[in-house]
Protein backbone atom coordinates (compact mmCIF):
# COMPACT_ATOMS: atom_id res chain seq x y z
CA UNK A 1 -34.09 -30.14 149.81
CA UNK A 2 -36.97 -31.86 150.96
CA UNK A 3 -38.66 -34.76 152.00
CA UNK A 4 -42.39 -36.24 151.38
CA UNK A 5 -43.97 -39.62 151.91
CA UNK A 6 -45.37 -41.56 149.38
CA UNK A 7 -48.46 -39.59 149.60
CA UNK A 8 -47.06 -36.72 148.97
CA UNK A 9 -49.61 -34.64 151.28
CA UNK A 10 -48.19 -31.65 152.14
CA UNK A 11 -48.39 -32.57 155.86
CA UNK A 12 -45.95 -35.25 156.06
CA UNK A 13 -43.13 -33.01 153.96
CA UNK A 14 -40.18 -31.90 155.71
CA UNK A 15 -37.89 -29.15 154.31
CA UNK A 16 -35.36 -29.21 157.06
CA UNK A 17 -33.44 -31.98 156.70
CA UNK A 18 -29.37 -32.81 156.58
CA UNK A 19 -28.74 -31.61 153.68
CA UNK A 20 -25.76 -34.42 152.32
CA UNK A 21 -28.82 -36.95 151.93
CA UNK A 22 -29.14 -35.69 148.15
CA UNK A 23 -26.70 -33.39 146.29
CA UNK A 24 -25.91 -32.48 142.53
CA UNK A 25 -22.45 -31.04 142.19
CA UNK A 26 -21.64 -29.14 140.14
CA UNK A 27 -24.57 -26.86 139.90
CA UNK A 28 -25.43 -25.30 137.54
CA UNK A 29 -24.39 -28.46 135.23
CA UNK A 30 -22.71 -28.18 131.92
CA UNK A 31 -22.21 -31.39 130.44
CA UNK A 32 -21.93 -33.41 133.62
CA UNK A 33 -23.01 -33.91 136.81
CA UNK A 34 -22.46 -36.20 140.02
CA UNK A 35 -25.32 -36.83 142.02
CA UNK A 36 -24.59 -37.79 145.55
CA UNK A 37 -27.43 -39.66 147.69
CA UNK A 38 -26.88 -41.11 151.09
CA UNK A 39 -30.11 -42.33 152.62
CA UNK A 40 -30.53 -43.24 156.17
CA UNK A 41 -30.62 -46.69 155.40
CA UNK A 42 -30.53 -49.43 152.67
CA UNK A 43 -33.05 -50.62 150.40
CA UNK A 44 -34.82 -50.36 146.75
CA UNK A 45 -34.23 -47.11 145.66
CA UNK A 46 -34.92 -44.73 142.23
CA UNK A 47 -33.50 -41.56 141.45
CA UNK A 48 -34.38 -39.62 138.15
CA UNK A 49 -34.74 -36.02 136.87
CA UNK A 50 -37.75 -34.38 136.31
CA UNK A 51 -38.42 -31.57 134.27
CA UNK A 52 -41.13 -29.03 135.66
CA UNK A 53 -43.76 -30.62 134.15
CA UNK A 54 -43.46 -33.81 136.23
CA UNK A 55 -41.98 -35.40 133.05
CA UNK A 56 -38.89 -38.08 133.34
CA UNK A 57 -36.09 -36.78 131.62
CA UNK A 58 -33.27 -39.17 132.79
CA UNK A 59 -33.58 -42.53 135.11
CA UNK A 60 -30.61 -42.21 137.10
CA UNK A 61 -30.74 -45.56 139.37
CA UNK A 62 -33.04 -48.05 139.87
CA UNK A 63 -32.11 -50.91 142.38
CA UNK A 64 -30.89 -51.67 145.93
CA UNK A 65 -28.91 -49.27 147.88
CA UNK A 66 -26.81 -50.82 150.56
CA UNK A 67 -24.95 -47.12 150.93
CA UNK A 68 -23.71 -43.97 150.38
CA UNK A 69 -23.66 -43.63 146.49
CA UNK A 70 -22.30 -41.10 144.01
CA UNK A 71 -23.93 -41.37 140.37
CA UNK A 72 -22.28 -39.44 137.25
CA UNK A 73 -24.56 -37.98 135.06
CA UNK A 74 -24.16 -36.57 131.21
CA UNK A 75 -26.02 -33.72 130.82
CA UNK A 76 -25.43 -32.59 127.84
CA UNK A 77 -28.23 -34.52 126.03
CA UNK A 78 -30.31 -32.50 128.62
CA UNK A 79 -31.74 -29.00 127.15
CA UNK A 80 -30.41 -25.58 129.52
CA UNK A 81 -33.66 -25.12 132.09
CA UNK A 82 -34.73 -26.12 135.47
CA UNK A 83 -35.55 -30.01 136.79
CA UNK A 84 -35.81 -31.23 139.67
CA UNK A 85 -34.06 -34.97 140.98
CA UNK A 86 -35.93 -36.98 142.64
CA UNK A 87 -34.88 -39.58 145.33
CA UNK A 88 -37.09 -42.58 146.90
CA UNK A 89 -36.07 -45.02 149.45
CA UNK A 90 -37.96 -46.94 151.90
CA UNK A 91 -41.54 -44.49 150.81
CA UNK A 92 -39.85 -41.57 151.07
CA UNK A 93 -39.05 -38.60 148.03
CA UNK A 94 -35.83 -37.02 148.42
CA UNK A 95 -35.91 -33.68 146.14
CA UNK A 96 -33.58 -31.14 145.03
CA UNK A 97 -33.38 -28.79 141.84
CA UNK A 98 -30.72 -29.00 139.42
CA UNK A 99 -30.03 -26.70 137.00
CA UNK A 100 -28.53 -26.95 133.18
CA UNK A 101 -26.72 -24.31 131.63
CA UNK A 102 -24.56 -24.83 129.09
């Protein structure tokens, strides 16, 4: 898990962070997937998965947060690999891999 500004300069990233902010359970996915993201505090927030390339594979949320929220996901449109979900609130990236295998 890890953090960045919007800059995403390596010297404002932080790996060591609580790590309940942003979770994908289960993982590995097969065919679904709930991804759990609790920022600090509210505002306008988007969450989507990545592939390695930096691609969007899947918009997840795009809107105002006011709390704790838990987001199912289908995967199974999704091919078996690697990606990465990607968090922002308030100019900062909240990152985590997830992993398809079906």
């Amino acid at each position: 898990h890890t953090r960045c500004s919007r800059d995403w300069s390596s010297d404002v990233c932080s790996s060591d962070l609580d790590y309940s902010i942003l979770n994908v359970y289960p993982n590995p996915a097969n065919h679904n997937a709930r991804v759990s993201f609790a920022p600090n505090s509210s505002g306008f927030a988007k969450i989507a998965i990545y592939n390695l390339n930096g691609e969007i594979i899947s918009n997840i949320f795009s809107g105002y947060l006011f709390e704790n929220t838990n987001f199912d996901i289908n995967t199974s449109e999704i091919n078996n690999g690697n990606y990465f979900v990607i968090a922002e609130i308030n100019g900062y990236f909240y990152i985590t891999k997830l992993q398809i295998n079906k």
